[in-house]
C-alpha atoms as a PDB file:
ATOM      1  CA  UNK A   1     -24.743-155.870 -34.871  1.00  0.00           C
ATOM      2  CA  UNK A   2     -27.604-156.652 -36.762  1.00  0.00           C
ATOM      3  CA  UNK A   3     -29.309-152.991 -35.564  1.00  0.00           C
ATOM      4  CA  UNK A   4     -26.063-151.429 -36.674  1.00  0.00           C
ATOM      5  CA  UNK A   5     -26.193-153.442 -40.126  1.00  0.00           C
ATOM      6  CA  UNK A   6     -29.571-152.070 -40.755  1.00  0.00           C
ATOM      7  CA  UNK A   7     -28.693-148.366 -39.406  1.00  0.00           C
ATOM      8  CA  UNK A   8     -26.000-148.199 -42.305  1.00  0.00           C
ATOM      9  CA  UNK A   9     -28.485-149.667 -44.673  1.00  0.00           C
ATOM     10  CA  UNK A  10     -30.855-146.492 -43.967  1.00  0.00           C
ATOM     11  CA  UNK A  11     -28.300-144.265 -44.016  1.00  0.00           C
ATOM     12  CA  UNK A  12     -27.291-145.572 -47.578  1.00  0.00           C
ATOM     13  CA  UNK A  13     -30.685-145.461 -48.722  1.00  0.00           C
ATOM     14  CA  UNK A  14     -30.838-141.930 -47.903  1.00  0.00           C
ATOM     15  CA  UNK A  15     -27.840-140.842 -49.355  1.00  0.00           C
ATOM     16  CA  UNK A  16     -28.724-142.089 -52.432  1.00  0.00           C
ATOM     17  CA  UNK A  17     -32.279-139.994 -52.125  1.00  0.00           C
ATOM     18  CA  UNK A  18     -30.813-137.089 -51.547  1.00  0.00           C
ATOM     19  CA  UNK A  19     -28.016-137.788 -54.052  1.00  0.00           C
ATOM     20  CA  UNK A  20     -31.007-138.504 -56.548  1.00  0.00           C
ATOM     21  CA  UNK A  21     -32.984-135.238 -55.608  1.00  0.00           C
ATOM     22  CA  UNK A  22     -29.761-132.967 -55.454  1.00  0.00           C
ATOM     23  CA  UNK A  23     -29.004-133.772 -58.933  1.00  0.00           C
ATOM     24  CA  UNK A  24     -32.483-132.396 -60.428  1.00  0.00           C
ATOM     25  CA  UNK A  25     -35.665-133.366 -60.394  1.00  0.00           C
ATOM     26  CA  UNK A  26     -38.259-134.439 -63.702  1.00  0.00           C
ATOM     27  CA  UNK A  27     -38.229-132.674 -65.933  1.00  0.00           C
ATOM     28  CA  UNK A  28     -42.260-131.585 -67.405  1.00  0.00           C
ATOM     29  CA  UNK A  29     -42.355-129.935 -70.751  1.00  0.00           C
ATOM     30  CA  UNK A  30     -45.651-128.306 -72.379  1.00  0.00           C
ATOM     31  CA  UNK A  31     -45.959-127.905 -75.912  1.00  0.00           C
ATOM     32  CA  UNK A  32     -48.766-126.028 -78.025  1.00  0.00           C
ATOM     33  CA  UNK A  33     -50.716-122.955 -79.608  1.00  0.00           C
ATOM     34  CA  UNK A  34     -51.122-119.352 -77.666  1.00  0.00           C
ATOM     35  CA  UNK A  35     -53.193-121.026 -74.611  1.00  0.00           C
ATOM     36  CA  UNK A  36     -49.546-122.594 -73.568  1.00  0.00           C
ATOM     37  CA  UNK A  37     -47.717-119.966 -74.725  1.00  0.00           C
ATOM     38  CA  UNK A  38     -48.678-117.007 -72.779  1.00  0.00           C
ATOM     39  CA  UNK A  39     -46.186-114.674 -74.085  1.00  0.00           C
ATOM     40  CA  UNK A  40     -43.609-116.770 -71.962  1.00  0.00           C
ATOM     41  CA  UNK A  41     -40.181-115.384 -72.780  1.00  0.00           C
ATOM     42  CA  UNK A  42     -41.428-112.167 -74.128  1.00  0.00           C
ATOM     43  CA  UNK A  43     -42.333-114.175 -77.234  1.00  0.00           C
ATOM     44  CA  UNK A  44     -44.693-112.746 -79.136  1.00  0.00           C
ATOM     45  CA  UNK A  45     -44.963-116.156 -81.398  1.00  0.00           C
ATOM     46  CA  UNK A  46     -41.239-116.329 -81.987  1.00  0.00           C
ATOM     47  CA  UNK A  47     -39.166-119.071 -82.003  1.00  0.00           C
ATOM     48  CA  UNK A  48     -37.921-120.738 -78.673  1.00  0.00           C
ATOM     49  CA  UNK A  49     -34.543-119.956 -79.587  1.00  0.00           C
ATOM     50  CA  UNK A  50     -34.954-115.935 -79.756  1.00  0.00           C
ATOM     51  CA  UNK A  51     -37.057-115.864 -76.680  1.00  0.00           C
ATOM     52  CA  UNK A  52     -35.819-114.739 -73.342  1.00  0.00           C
ATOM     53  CA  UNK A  53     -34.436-116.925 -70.530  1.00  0.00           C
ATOM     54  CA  UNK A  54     -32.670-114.552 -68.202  1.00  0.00           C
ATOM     55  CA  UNK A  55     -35.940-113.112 -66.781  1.00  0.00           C
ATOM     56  CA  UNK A  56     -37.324-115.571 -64.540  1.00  0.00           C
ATOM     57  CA  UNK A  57     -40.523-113.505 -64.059  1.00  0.00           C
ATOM     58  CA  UNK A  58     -41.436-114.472 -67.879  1.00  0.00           C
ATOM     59  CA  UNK A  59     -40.216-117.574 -68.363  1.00  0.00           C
ATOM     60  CA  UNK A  60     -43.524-119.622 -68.561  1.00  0.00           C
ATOM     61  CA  UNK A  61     -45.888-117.190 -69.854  1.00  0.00           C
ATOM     62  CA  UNK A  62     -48.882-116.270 -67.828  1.00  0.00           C
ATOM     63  CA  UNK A  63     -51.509-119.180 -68.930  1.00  0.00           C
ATOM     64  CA  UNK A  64     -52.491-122.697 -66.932  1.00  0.00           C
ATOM     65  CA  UNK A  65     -48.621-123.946 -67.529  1.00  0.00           C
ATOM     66  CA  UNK A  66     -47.647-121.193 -65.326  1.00  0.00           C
ATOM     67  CA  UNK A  67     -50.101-121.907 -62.863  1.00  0.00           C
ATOM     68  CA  UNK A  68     -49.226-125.873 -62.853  1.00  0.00           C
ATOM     69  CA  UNK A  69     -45.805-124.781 -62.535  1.00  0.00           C
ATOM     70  CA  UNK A  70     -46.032-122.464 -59.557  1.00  0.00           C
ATOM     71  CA  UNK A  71     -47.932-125.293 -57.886  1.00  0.00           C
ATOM     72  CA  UNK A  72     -45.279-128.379 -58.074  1.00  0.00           C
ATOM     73  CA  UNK A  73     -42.907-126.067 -57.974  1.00  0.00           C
ATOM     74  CA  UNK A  74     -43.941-124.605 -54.474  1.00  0.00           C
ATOM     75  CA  UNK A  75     -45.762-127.267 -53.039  1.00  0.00           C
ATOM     76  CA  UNK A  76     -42.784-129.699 -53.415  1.00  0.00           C
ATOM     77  CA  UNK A  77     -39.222-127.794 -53.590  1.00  0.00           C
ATOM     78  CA  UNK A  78     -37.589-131.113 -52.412  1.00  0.00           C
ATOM     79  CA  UNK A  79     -38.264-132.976 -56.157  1.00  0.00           C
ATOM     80  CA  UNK A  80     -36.744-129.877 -58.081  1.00  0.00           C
ATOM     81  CA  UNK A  81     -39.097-130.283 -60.869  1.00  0.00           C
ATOM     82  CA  UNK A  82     -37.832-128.365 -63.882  1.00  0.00           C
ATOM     83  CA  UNK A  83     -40.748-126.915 -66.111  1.00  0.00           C
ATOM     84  CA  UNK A  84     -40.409-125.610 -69.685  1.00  0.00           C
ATOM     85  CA  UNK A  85     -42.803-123.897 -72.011  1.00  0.00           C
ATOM     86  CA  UNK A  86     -42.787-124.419 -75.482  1.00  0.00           C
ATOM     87  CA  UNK A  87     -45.930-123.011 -76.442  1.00  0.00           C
ATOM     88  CA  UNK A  88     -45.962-120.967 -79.717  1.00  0.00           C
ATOM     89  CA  UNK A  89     -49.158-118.739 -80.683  1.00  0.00           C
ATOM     90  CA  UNK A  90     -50.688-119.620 -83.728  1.00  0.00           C
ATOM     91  CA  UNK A  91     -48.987-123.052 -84.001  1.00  0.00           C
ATOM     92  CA  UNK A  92     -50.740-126.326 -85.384  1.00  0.00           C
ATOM     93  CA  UNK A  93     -49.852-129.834 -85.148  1.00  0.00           C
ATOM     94  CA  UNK A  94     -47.809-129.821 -88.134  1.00  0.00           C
ATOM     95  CA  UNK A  95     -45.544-126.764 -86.755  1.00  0.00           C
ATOM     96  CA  UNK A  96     -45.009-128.920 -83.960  1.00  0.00           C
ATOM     97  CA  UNK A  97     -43.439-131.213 -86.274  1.00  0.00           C
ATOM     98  CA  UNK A  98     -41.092-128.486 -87.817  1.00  0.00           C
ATOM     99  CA  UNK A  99     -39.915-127.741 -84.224  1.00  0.00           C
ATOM    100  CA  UNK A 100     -39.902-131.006 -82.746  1.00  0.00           C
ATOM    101  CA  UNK A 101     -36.416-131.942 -82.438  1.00  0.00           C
ATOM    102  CA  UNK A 102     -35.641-128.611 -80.915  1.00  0.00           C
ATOM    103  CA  UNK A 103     -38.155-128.427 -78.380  1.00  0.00           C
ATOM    104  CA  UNK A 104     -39.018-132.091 -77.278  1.00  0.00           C
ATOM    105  CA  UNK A 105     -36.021-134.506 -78.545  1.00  0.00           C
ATOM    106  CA  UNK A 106     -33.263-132.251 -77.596  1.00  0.00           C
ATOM    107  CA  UNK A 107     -34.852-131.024 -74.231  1.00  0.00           C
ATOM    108  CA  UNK A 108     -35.411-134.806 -73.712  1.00  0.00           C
ATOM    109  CA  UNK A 109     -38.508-134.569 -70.763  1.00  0.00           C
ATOM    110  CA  UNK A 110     -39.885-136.856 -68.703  1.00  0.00           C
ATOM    111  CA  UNK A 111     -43.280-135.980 -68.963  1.00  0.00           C
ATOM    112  CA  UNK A 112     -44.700-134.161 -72.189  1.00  0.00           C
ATOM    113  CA  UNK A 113     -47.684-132.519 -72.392  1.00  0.00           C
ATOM    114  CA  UNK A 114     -49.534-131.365 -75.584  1.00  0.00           C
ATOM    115  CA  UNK A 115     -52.495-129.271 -76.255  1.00  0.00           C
ATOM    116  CA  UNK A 116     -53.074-128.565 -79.896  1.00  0.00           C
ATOM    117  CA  UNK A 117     -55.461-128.386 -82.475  1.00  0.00           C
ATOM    118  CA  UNK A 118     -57.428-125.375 -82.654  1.00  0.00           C
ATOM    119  CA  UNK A 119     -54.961-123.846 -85.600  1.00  0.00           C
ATOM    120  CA  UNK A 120     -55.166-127.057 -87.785  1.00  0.00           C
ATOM    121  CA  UNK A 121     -59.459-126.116 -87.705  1.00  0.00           C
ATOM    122  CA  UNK A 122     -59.043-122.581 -88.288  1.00  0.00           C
ATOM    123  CA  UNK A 123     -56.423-122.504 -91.221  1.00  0.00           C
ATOM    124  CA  UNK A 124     -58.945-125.677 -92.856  1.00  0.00           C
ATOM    125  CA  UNK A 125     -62.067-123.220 -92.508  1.00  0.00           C
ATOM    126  CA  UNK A 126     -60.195-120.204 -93.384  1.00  0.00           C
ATOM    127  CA  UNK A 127     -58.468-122.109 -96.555  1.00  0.00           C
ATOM    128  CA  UNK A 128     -59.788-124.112 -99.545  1.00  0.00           C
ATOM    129  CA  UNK A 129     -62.769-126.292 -98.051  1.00  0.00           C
ATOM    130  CA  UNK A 130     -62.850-128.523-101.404  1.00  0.00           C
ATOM    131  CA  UNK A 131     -62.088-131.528 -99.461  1.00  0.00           C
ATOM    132  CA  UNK A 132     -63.089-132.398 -95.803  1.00  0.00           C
ATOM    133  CA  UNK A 133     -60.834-131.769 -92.953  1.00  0.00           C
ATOM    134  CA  UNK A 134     -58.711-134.606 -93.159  1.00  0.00           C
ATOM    135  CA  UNK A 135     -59.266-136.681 -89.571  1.00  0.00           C
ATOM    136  CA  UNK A 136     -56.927-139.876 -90.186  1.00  0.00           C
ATOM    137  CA  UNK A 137     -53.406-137.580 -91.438  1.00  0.00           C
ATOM    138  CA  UNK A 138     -53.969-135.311 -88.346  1.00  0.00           C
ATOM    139  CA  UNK A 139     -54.346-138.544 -86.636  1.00  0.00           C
ATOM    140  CA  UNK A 140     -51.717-140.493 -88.037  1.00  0.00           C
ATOM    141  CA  UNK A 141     -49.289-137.301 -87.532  1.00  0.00           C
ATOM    142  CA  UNK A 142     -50.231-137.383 -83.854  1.00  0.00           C
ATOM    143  CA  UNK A 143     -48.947-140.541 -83.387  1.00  0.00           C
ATOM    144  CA  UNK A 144     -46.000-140.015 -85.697  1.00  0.00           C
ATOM    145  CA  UNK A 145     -44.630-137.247 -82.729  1.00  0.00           C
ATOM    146  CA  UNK A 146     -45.607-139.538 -79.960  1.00  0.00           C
ATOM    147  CA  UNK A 147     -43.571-142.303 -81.885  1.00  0.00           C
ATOM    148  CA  UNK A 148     -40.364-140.237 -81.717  1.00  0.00           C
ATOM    149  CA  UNK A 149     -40.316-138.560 -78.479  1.00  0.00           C
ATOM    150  CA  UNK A 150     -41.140-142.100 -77.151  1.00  0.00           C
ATOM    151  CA  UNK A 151     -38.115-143.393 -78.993  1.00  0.00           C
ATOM    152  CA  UNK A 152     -35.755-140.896 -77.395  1.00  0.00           C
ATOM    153  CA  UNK A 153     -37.089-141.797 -73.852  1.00  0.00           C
ATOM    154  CA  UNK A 154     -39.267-145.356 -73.546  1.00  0.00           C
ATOM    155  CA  UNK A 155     -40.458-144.312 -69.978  1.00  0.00           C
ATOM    156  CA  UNK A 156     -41.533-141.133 -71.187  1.00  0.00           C
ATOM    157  CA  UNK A 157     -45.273-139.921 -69.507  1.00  0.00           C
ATOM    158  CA  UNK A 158     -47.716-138.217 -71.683  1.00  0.00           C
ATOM    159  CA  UNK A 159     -50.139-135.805 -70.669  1.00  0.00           C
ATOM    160  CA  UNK A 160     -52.388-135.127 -74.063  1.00  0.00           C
ATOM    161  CA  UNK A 161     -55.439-132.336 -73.529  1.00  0.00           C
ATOM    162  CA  UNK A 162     -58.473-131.985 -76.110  1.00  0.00           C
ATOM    163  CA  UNK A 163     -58.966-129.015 -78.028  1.00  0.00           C
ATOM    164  CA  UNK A 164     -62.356-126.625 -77.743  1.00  0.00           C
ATOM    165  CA  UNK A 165     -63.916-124.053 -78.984  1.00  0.00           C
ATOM    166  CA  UNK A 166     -66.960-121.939 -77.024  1.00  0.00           C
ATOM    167  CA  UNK A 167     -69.927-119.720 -78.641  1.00  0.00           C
ATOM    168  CA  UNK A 168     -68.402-116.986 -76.421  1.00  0.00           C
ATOM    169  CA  UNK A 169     -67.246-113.187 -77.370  1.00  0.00           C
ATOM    170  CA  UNK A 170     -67.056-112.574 -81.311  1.00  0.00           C
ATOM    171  CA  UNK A 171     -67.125-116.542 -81.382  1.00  0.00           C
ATOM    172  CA  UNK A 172     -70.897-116.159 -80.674  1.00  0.00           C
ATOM    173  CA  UNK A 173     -71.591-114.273 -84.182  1.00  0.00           C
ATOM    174  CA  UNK A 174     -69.090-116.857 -85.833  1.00  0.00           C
ATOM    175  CA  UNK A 175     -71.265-117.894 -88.575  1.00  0.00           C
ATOM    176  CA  UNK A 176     -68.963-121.324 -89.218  1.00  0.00           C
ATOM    177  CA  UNK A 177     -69.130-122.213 -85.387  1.00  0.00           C
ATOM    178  CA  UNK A 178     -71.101-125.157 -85.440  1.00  0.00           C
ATOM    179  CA  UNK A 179     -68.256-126.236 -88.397  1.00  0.00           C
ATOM    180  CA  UNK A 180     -65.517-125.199 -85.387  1.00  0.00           C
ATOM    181  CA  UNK A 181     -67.419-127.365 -82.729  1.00  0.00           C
ATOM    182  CA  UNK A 182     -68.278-130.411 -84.863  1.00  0.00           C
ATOM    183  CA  UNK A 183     -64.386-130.900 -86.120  1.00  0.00           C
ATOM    184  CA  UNK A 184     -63.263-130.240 -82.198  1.00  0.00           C
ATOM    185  CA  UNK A 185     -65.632-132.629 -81.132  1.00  0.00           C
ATOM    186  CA  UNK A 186     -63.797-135.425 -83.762  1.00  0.00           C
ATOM    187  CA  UNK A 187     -60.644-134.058 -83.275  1.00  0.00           C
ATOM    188  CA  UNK A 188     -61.028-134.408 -79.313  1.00  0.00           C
ATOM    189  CA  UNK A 189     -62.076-138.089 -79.986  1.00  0.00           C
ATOM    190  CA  UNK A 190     -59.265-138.044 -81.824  1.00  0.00           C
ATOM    191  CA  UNK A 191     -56.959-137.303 -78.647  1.00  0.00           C
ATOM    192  CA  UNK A 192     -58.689-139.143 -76.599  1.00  0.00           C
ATOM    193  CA  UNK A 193     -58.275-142.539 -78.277  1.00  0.00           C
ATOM    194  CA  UNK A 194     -54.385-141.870 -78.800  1.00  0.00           C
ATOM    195  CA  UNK A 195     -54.515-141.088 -74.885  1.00  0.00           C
ATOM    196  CA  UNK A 196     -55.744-144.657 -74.183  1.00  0.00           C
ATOM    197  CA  UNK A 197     -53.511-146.267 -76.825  1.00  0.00           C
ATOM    198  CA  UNK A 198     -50.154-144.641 -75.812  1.00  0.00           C
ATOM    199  CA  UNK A 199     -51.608-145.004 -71.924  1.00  0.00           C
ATOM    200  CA  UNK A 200     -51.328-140.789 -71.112  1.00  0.00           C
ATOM    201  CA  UNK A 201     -53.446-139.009 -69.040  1.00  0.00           C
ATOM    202  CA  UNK A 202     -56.338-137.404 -71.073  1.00  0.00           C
ATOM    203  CA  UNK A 203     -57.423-133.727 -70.196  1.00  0.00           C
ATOM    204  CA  UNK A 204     -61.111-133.117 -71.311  1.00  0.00           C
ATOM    205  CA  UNK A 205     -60.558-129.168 -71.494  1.00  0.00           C
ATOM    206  CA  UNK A 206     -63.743-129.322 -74.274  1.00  0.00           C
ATOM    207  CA  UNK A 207     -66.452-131.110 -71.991  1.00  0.00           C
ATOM    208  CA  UNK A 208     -64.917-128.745 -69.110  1.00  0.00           C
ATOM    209  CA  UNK A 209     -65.013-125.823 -70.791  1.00  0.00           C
ATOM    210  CA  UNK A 210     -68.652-127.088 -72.062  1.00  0.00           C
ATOM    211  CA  UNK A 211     -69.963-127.598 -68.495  1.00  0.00           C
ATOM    212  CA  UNK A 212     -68.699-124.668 -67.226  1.00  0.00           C
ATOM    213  CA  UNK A 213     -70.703-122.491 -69.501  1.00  0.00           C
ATOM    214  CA  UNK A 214     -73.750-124.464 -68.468  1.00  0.00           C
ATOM    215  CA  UNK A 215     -73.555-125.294 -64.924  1.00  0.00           C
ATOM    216  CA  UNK A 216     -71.735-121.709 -64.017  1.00  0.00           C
ATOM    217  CA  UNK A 217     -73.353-119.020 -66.509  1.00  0.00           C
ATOM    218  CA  UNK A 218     -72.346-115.182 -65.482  1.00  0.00           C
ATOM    219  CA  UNK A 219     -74.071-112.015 -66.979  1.00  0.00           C
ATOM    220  CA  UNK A 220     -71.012-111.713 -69.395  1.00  0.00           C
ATOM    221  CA  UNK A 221     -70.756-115.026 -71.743  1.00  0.00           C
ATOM    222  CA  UNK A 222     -66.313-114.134 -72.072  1.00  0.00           C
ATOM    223  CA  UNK A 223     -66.016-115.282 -68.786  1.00  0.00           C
ATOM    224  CA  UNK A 224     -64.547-118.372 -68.828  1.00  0.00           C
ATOM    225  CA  UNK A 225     -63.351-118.165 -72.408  1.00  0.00           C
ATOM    226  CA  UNK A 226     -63.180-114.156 -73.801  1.00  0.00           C
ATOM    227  CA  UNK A 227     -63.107-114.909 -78.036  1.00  0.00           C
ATOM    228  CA  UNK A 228     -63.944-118.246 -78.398  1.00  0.00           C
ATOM    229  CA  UNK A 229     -61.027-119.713 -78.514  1.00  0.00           C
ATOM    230  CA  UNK A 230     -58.620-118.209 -75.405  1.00  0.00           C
ATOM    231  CA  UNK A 231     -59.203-118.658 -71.762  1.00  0.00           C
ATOM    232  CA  UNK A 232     -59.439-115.620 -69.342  1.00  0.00           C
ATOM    233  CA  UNK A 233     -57.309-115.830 -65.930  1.00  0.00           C
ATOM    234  CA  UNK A 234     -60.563-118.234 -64.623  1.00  0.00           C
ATOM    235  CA  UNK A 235     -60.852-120.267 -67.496  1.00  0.00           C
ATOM    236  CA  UNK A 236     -56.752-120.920 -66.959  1.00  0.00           C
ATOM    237  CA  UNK A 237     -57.308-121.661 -63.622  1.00  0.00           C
ATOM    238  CA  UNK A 238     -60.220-124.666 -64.224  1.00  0.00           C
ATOM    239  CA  UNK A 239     -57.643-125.545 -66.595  1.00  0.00           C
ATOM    240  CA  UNK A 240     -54.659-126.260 -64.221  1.00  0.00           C
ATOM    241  CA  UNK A 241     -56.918-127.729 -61.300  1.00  0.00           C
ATOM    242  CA  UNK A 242     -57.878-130.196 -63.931  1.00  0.00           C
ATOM    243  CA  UNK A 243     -54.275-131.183 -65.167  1.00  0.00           C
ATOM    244  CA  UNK A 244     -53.176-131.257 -61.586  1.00  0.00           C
ATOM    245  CA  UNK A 245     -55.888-133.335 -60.651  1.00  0.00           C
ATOM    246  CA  UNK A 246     -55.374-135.750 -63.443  1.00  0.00           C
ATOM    247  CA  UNK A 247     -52.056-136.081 -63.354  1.00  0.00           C
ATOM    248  CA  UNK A 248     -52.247-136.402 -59.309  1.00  0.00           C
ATOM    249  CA  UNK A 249     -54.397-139.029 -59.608  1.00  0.00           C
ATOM    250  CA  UNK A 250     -51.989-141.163 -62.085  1.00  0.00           C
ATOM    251  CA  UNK A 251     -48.734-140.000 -59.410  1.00  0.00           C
ATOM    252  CA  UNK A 252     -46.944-139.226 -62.348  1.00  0.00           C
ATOM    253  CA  UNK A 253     -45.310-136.520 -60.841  1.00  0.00           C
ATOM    254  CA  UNK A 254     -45.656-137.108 -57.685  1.00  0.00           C
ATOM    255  CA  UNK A 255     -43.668-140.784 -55.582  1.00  0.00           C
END
């Protein structure tokens, strides 16, 4: 009896797995500039909500989000892991803001993962430079999207990436790249210390991208990163072994 009480124990236990599993998996959402987007939906920097959906070829772009997607998503069919893109080229931080009830609160994700920052340093240097790039708004804003996506969902798992910038392709003759690369380097700090508050996984794309060009140095400097600023198809690729080996690491994803 007692071998029969346990049998239909399992057998519960199991149901309610598969139950669990059959009615979708976690749901990972990426948010961002052009280095997310990757012209997923045929974009082309629109809006999420004029994008197309009904061509599954396109629907995460062709960047590292596609190529963290295609991983789960074929390594481990049985969690039915749902993956959206929500990338938008040319956004900063603060047109996250304008978008973020659309395309975080309303999607409501279990894991959120944000790479931004590169458009906040190029509209400052491209703008009126009367006053320094201001550090503790761009930090406090940070926090202020964190807040509310965290407020929606309290187990929510964060997944926050650095910004960079590289002296590669027209870059290279940037006279104001030093002034690029010293407000990524704060601005990565920056990340980094809301990573370890709000306990998310922090991806150090900057130091990677860094090492790269100076362990692994090819006869063309666009390699890894073609302008400066974008990632070629192997720069992408570093990029997803390193958020799939972060976030591995933490088992977010993964039981």
């Amino acid at each position: 009896m007692k071998k029969r009480g346990l049998f239909v124990i399992a057998s519960l236990i199991l149901m309610l797995i598969s139950a669990t599993l059959q009615a979708g998996g976690l749901k990972i959402l990426f948010i961002g500039d052009s280095i997310t987007d990757g012209n997923w939906g045929s974009g082309d920097g629109k809006p999420s909500s004029e994008r197309t959906l009904w061509d599954m070829n396109h629907i995460y772009g062709h960047g590292f989000m596609y190529l963290c997607a295609s991983h789960y998503l074929g390594e481990y069919p049985q969690y039915e892991y749902e993956f959206f893109n929500r990338g938008i080229s040319g956004n900063s931080l603060y047109d996250l803001e304008k978008r973020w009830q659309e395309d975080v609160l309303d999607i409501n994700p279990d894991v959120l993962s944000i790479l931004v920052g590169i458009n906040d340093i190029n509209r400052y240097l491209h703008g009126d430079r009367t006053s320094p790039f201001d550090f503790d708004a761009w930090d406090k804003k940070y926090r202020e999207l964190l807040d509310r996506a965290r407020q929606e969902n309290p187990n929510l798992k964060i997944v926050l990436a650095s910004p960079f910038v590289a002296p590669t392709g027209n870059m290279s003759e940037n006279k104001d790249f030093r002034k690029y690369d010293k407000i990524v380097e704060r601005c990565s700090a920056i990340v980094e210390e809301i990573a370890r508050d709000y306990k998310a996984v922090y991806l150090p794309y900057r130091q990677m991208f860094n090492d790269l060009l100076q362990r692994d140095p090819t006869s063309q400097n666009t390699y890894w990163i073609w302008d400066g600023v974008h990632p070629t198809a192997a720069g992408h690729q570093r990029m997803a072994d390193l958020w799939i080996r972060q976030v591995d690491r933490e088992r977010i994803l993964r039981p």
